[in-house]
N, C-alpha and C. Protein backbone atom coordinates (compact mmCIF):
# COMPACT_ATOMS: atom_id res chain seq x y z
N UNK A 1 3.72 132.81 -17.48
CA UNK A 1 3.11 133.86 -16.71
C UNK A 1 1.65 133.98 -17.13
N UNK A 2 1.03 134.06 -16.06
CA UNK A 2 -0.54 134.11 -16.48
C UNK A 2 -0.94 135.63 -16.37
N UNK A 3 -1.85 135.78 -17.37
CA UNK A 3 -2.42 136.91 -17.54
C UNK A 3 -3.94 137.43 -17.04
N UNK A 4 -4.13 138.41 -16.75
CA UNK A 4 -5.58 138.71 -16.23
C UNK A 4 -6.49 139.22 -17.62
N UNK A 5 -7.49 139.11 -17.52
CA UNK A 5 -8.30 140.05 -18.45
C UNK A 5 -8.04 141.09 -18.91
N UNK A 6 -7.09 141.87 -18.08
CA UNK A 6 -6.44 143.14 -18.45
C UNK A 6 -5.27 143.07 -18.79
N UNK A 7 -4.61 142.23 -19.08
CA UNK A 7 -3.35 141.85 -19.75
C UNK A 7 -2.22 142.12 -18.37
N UNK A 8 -2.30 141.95 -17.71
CA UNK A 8 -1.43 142.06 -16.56
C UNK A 8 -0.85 140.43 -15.67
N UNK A 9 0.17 140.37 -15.60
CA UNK A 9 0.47 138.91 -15.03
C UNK A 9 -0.01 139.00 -13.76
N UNK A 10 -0.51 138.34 -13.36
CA UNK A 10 -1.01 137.76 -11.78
C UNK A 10 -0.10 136.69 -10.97
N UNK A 11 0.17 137.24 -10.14
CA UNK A 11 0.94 136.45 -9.26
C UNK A 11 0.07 135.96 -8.11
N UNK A 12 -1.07 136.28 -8.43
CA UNK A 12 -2.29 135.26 -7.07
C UNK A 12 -2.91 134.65 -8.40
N UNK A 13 -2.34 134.56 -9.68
CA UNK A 13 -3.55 133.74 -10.41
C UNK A 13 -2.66 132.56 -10.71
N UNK A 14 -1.32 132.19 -10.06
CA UNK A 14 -0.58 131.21 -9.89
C UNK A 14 0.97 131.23 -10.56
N UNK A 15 1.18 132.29 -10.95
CA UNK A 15 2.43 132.72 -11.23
C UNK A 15 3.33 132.83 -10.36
N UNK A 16 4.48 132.36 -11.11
CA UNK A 16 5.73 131.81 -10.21
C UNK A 16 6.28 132.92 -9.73
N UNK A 17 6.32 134.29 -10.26
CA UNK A 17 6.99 135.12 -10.00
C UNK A 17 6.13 136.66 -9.92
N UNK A 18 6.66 137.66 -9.21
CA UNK A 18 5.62 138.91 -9.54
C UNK A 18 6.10 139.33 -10.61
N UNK A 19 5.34 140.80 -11.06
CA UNK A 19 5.10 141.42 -11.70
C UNK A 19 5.95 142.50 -12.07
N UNK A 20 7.09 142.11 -12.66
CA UNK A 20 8.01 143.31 -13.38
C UNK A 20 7.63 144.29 -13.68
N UNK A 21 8.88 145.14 -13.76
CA UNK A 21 8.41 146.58 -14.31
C UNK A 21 8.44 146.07 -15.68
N UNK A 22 9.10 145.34 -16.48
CA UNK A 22 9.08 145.46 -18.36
C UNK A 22 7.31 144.52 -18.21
N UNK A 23 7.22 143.24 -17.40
CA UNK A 23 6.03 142.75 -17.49
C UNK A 23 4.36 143.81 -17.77
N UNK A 24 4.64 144.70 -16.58
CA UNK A 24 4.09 145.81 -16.30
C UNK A 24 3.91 146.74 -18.45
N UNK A 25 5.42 147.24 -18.31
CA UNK A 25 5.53 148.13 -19.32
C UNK A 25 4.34 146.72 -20.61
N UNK A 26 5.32 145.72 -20.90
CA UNK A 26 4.05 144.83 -21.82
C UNK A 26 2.62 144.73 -21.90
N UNK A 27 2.05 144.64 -20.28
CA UNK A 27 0.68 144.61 -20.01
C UNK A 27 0.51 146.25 -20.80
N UNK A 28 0.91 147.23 -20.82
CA UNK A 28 -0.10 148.67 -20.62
C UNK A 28 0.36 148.65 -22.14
N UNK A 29 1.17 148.28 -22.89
CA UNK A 29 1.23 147.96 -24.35
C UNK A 29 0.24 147.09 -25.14
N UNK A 30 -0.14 145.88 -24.75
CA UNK A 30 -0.88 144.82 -24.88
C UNK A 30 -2.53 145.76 -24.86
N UNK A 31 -2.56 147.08 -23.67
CA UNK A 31 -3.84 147.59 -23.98
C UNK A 31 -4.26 148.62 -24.47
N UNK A 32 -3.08 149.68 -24.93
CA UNK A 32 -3.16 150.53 -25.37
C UNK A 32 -2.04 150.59 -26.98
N UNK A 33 -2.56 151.36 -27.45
CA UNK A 33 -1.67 151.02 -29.18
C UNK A 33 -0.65 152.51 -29.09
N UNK A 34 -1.23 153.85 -28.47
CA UNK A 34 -0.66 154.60 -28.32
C UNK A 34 0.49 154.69 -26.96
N UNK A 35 0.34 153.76 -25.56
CA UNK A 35 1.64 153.50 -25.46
C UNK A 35 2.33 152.20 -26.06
N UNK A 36 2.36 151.99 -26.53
CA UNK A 36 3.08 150.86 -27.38
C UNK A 36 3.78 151.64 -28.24
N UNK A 37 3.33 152.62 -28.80
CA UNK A 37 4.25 153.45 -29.44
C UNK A 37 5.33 154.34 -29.03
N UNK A 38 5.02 154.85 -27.62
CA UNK A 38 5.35 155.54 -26.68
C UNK A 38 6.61 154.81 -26.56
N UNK A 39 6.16 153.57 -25.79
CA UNK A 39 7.24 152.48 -25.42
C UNK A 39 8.58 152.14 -26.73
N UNK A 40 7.74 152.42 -27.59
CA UNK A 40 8.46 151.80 -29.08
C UNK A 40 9.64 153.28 -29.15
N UNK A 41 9.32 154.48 -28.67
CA UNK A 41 9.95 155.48 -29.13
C UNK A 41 11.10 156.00 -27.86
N UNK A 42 10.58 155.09 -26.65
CA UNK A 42 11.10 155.68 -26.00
C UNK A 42 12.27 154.78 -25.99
N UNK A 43 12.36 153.85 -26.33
CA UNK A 43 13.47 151.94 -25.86
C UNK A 43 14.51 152.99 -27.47
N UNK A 44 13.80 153.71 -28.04
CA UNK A 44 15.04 154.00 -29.34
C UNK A 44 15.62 155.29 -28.96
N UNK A 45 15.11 156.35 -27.67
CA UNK A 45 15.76 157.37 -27.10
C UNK A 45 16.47 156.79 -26.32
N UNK A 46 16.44 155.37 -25.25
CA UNK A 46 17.23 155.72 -24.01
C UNK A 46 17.52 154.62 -24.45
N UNK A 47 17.30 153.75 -25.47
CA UNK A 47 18.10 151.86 -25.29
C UNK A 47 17.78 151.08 -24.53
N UNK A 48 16.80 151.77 -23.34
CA UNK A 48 16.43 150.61 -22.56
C UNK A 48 15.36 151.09 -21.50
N UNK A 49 14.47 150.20 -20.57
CA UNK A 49 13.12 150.93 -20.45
C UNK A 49 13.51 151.72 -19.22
N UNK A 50 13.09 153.09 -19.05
CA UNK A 50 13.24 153.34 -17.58
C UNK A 50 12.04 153.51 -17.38
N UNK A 51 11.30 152.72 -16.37
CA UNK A 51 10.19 152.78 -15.56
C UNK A 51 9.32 154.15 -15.57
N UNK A 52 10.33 154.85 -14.96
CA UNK A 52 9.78 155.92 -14.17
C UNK A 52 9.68 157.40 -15.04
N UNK A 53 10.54 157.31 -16.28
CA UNK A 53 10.51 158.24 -17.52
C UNK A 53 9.03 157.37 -18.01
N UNK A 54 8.96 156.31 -18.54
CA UNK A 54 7.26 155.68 -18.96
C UNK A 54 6.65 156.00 -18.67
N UNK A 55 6.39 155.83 -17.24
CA UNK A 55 5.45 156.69 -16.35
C UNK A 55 4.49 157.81 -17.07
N UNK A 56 5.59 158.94 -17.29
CA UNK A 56 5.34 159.99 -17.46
C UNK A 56 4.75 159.98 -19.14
N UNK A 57 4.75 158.79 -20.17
CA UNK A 57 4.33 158.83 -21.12
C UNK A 57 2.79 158.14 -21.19
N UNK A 58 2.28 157.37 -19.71
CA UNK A 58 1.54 156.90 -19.37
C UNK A 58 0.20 158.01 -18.65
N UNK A 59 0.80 158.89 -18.00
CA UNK A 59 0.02 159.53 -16.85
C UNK A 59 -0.34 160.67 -18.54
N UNK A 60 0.35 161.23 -19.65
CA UNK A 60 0.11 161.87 -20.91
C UNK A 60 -0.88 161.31 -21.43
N UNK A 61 -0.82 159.76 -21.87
CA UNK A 61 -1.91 159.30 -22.41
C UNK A 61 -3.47 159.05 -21.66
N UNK A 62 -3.15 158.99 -20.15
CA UNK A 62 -4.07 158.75 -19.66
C UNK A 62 -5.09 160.41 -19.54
N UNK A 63 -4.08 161.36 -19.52
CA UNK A 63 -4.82 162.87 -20.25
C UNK A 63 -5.73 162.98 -20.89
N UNK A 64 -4.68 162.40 -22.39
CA UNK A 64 -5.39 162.41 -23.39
C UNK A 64 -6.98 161.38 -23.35
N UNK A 65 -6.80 160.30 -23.20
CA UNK A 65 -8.23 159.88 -22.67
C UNK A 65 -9.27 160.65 -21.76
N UNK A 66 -8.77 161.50 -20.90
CA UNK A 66 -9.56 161.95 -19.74
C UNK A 66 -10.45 163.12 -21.00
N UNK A 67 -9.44 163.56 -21.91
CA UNK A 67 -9.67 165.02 -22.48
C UNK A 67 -10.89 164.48 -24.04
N UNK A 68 -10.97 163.51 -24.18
CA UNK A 68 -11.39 162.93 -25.44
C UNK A 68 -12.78 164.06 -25.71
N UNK A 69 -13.16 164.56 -26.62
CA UNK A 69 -13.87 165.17 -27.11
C UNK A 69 -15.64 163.52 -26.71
N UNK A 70 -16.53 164.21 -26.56
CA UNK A 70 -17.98 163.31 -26.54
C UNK A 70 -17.73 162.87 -27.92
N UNK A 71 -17.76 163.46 -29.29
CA UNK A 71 -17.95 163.58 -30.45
C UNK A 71 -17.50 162.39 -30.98
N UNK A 72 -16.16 162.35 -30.91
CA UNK A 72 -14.94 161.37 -31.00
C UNK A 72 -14.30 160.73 -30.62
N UNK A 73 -14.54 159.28 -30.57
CA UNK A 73 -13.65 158.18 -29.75
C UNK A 73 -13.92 157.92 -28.27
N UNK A 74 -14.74 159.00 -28.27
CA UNK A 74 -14.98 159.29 -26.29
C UNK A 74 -15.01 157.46 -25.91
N UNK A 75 -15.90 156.62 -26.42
CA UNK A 75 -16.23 155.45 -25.82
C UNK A 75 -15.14 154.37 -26.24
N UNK A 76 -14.07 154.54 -27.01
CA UNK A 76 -13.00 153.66 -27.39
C UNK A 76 -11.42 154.45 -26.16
N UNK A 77 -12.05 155.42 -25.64
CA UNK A 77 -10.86 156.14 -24.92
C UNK A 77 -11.24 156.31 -23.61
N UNK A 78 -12.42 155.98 -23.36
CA UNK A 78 -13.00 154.94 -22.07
C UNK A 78 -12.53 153.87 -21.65
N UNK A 79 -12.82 152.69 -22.67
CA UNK A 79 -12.14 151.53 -22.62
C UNK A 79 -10.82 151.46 -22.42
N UNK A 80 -10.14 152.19 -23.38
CA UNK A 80 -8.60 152.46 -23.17
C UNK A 80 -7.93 152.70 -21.27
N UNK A 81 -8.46 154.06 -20.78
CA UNK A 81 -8.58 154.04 -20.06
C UNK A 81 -8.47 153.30 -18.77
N UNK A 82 -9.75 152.88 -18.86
CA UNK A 82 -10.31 152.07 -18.18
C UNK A 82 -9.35 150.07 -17.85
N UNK A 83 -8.77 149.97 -18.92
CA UNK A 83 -7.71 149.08 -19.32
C UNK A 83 -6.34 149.28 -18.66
N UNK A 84 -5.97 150.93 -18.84
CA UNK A 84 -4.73 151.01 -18.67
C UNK A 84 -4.98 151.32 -16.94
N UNK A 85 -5.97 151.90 -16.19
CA UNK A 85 -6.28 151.14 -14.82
C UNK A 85 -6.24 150.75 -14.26
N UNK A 86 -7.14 149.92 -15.06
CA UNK A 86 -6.61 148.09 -13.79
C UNK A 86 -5.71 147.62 -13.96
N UNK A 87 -4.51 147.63 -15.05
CA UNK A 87 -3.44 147.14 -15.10
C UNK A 87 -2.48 148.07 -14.14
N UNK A 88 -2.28 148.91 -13.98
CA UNK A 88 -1.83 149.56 -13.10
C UNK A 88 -2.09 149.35 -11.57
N UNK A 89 -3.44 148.96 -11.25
CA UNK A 89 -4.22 148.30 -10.46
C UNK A 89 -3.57 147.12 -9.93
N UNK A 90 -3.45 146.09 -11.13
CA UNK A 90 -3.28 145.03 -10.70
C UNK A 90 -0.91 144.83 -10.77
N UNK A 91 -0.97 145.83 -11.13
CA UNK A 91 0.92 145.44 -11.14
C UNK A 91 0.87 145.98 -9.23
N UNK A 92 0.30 147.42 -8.80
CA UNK A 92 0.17 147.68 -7.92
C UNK A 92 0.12 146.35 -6.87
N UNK A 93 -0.71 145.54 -6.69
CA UNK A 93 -1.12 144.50 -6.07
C UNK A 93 -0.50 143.46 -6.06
N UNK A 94 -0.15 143.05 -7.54
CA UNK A 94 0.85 141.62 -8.09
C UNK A 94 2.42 141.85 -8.12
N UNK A 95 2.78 143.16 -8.11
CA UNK A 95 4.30 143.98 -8.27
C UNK A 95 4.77 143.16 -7.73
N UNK A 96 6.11 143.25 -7.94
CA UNK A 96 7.62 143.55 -7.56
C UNK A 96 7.92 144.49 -6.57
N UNK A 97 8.96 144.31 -6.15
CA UNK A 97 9.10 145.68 -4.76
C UNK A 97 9.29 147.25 -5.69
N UNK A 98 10.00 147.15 -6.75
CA UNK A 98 10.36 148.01 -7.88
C UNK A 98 9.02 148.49 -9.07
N UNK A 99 8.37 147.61 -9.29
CA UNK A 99 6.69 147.62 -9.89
C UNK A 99 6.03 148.78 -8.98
N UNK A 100 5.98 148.05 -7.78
CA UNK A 100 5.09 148.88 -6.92
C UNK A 100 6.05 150.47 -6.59
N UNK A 101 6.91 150.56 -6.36
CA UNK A 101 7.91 151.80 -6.34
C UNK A 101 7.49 152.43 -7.87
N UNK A 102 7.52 152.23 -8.66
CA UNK A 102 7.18 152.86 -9.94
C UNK A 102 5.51 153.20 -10.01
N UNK A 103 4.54 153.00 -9.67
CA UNK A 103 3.45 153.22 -9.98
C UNK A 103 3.20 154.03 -8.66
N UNK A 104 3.61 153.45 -7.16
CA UNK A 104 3.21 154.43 -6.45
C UNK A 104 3.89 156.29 -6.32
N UNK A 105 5.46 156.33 -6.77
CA UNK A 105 6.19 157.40 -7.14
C UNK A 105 5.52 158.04 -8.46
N UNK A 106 5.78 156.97 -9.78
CA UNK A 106 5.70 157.89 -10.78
C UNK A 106 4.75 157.94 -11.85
N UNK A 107 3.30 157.19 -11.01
CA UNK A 107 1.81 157.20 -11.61
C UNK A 107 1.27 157.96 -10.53
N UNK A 108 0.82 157.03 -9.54
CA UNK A 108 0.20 158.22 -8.39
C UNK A 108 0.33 159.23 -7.53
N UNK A 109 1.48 159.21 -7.02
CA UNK A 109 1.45 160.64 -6.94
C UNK A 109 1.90 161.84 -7.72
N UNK A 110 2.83 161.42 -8.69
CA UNK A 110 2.73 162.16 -9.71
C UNK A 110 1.74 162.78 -10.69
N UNK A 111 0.04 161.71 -10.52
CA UNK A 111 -0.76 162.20 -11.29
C UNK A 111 -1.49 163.16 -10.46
N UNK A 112 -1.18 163.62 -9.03
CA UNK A 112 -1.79 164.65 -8.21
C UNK A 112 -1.44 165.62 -8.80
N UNK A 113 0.13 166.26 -9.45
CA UNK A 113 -0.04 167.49 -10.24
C UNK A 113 -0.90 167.66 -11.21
N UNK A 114 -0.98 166.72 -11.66
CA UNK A 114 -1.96 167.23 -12.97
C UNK A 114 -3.23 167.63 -12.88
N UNK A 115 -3.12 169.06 -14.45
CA UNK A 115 -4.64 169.48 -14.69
C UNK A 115 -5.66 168.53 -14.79
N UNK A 116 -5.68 167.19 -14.63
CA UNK A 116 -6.79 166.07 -14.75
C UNK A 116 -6.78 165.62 -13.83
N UNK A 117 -6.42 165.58 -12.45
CA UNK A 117 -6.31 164.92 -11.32
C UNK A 117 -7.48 164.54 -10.76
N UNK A 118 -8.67 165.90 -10.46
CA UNK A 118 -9.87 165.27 -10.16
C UNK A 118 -10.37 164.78 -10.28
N UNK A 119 -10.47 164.53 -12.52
CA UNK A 119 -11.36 163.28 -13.10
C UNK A 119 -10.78 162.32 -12.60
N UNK A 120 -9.46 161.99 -12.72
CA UNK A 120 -8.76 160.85 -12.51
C UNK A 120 -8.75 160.04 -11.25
N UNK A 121 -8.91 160.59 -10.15
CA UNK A 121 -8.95 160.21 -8.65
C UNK A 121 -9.86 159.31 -8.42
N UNK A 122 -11.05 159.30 -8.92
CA UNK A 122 -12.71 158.54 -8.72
C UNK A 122 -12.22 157.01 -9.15
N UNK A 123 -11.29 157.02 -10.23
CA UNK A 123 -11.52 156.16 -11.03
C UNK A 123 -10.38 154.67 -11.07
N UNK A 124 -9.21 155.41 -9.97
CA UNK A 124 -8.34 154.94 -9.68
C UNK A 124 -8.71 153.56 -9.02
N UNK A 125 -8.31 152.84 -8.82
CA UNK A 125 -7.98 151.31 -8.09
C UNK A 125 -7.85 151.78 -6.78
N UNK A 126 -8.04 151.07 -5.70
CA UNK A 126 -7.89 151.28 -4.10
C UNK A 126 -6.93 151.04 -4.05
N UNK A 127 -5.52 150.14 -4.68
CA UNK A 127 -4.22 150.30 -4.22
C UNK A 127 -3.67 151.64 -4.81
N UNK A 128 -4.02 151.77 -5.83
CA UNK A 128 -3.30 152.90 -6.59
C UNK A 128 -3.26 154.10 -5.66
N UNK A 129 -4.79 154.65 -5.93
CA UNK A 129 -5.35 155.45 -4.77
C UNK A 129 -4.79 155.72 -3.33
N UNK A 130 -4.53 154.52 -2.53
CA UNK A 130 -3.89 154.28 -1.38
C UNK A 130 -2.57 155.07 -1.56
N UNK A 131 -1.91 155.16 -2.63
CA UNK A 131 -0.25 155.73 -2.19
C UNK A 131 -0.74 157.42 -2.80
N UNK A 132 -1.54 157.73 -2.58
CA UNK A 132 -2.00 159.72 -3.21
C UNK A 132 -1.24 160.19 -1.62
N UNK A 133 -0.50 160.87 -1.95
CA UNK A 133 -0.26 161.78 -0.61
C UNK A 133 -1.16 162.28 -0.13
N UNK A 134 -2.08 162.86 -0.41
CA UNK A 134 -3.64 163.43 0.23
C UNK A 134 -4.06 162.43 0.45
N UNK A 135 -4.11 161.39 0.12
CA UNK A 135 -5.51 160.17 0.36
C UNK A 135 -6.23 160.58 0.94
């Protein structure tokens, strides 16, 4: 499986197959250390990954980046960010029928409730973006 710059498999970069949800869950591990931990804590609550519970440990961290103090880390929680994105971006695009069901249910429109929604909207990917119930 080939990988993008953003750690995400590409299935237009000649991969045999799309883009799993665990492929998916690996890529946003591969760019972030705090879900990797997430992931690490959650596979020892439920035994096994559910997509769409991740989600929700994903759209938390992506908070916490939005919320980063200037002072501290602001420009390492940019990057972060900015990482966990386009990988979302690109599973959106490269997915699975189930990939894309998980990011458009339980990343984007789920991140319309949130107190960070506005920062977050600008910054989104045009597929991501595309499944906002408001679009």
């Amino acid at each position: 499986m080939i990988r993008s710059p953003s750690g995400v498999a590409s299935a237009q970069a000649g991969a045999s197959r799309p883009v799993t949800n665990v492929d998916l869950a690996e890529s946003l591990c591969d760019v972030s250390a705090q879900l990797f931990e997430a992931r690490r804590v959650h596979l020892r609550a439920y035994g096994c990954l559910l997509p769409h519970v991740f989600m929700g440990d994903v759209l938390r961290r992506i908070g916490e980046c939005l919320g980063m103090p200037a002072v501290r880390g602001r420009a390492a929680a940019k990057t972060e960010l900015r990482d966990i994105l386009d990988t979302l971006e690109r599973g959106m695009v490269d997915g699975d029928r189930e990939t894309r069901n998980v990011i458009a249910l339980s990343f984007s429109r789920d991140s319309e409730m949130e107190a960070f929604f506005e920062k977050l909207r600008p910054l989104m990917g045009p597929s991501t973006r595309a499944q906002l119930q408001g679009r």
